[in-house]
C-alpha atoms as a PDB file:
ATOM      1  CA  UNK A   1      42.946 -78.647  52.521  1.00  0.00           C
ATOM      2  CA  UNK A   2      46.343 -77.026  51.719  1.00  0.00           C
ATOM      3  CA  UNK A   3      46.535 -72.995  53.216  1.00  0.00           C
ATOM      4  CA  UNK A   4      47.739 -71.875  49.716  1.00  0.00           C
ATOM      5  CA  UNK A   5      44.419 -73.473  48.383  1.00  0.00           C
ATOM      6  CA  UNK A   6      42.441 -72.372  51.212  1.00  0.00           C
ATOM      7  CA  UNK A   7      44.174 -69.099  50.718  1.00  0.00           C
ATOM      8  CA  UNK A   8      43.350 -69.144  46.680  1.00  0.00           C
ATOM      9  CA  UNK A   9      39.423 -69.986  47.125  1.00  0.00           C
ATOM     10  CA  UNK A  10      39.129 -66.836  50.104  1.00  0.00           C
ATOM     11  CA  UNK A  11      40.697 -64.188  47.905  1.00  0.00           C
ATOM     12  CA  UNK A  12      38.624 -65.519  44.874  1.00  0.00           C
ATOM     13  CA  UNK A  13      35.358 -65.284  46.679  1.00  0.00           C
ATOM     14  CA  UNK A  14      37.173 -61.363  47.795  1.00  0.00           C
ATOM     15  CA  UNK A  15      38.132 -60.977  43.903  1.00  0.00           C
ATOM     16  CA  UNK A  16      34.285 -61.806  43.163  1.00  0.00           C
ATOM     17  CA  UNK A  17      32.733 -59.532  45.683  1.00  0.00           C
ATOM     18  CA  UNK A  18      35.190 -56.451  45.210  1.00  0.00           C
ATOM     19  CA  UNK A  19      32.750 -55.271  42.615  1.00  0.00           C
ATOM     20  CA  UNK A  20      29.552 -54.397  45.265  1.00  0.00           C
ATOM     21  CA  UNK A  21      28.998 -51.670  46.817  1.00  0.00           C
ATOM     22  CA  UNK A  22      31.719 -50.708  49.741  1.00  0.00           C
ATOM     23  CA  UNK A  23      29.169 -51.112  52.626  1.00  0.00           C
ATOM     24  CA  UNK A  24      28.311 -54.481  51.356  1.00  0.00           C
ATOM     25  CA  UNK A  25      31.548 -56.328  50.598  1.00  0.00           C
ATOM     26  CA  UNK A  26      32.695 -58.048  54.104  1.00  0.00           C
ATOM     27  CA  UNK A  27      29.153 -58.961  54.735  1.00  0.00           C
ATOM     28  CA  UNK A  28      28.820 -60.791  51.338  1.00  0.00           C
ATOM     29  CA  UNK A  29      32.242 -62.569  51.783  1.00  0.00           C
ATOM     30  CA  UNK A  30      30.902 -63.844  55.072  1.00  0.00           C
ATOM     31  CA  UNK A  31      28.006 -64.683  53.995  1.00  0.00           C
ATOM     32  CA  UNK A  32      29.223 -66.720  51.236  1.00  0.00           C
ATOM     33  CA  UNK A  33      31.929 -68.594  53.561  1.00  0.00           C
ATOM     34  CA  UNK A  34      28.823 -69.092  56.044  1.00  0.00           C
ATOM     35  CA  UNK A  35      26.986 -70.583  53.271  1.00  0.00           C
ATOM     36  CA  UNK A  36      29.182 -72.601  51.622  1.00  0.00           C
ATOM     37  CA  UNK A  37      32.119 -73.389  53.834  1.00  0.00           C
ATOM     38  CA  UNK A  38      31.885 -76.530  55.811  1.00  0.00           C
ATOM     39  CA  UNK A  39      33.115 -75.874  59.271  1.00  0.00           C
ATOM     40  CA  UNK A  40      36.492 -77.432  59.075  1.00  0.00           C
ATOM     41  CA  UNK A  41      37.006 -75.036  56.413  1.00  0.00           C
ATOM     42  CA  UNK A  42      35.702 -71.785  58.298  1.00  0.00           C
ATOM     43  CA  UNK A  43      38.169 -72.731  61.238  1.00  0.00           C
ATOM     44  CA  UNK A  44      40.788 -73.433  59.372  1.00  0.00           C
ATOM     45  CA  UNK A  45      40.227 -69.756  57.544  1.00  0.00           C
ATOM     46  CA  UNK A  46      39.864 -68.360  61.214  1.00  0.00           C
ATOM     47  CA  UNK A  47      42.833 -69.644  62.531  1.00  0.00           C
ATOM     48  CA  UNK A  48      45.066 -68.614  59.347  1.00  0.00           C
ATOM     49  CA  UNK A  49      43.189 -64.743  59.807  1.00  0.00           C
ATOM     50  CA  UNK A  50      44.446 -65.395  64.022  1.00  0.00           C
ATOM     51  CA  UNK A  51      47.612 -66.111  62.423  1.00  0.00           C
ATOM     52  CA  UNK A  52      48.539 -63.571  60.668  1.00  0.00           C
ATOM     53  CA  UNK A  53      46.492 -64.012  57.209  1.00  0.00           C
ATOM     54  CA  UNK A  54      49.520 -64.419  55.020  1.00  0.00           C
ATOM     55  CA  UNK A  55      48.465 -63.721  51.398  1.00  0.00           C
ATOM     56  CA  UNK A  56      44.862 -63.247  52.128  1.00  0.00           C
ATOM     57  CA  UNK A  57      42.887 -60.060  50.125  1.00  0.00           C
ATOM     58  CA  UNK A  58      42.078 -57.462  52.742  1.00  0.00           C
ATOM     59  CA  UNK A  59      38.414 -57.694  52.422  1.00  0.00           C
ATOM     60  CA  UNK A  60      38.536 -61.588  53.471  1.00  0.00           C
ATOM     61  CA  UNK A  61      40.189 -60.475  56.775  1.00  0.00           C
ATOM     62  CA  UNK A  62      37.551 -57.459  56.926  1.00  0.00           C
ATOM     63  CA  UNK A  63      35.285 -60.827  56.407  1.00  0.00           C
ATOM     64  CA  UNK A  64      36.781 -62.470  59.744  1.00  0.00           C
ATOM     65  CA  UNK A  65      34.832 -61.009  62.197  1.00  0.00           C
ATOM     66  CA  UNK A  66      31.145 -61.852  60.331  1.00  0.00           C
ATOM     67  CA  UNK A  67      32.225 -65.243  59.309  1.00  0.00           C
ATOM     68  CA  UNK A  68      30.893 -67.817  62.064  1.00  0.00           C
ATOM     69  CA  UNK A  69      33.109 -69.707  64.448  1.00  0.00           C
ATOM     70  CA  UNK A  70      32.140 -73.010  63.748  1.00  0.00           C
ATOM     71  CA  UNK A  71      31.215 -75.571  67.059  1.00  0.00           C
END
């Protein structure tokens, strides 16, 4: 997958969760990237966070450290 894409479906799934409650928000982004992320994905996401995280939403790099490092 292109970064800008990858990039673009992280901050929506941030955009989405910005709304719960402040405890809850990097838990839920991780969990939702654990879900539904195949593990390509999740590395790739990891490694762009390791990076730097150009144009990532905060709470996606909050995320990082609950989002499984896949195998």
């Amino acid at each position: 997958m292109s970064p800008e894409k990858m990039v673009t479906m992280a901050n929506q799934i941030a955009t989405f969760f910005a709304s719960q409650p402040e405890a809850d928000r990097a838990a839920r982004v991780a969990a939702h990237v654990n879900d539904f992320w195949e593990p390509r994905m999740r590395r790739q996401l990891l490694d762009h966070i390791a990076a730097g995280g150009a144009g990532l939403n905060p709470l996606v790099i909050e995320a990082a450290a609950q989002i499984r490092e896949p195998a």
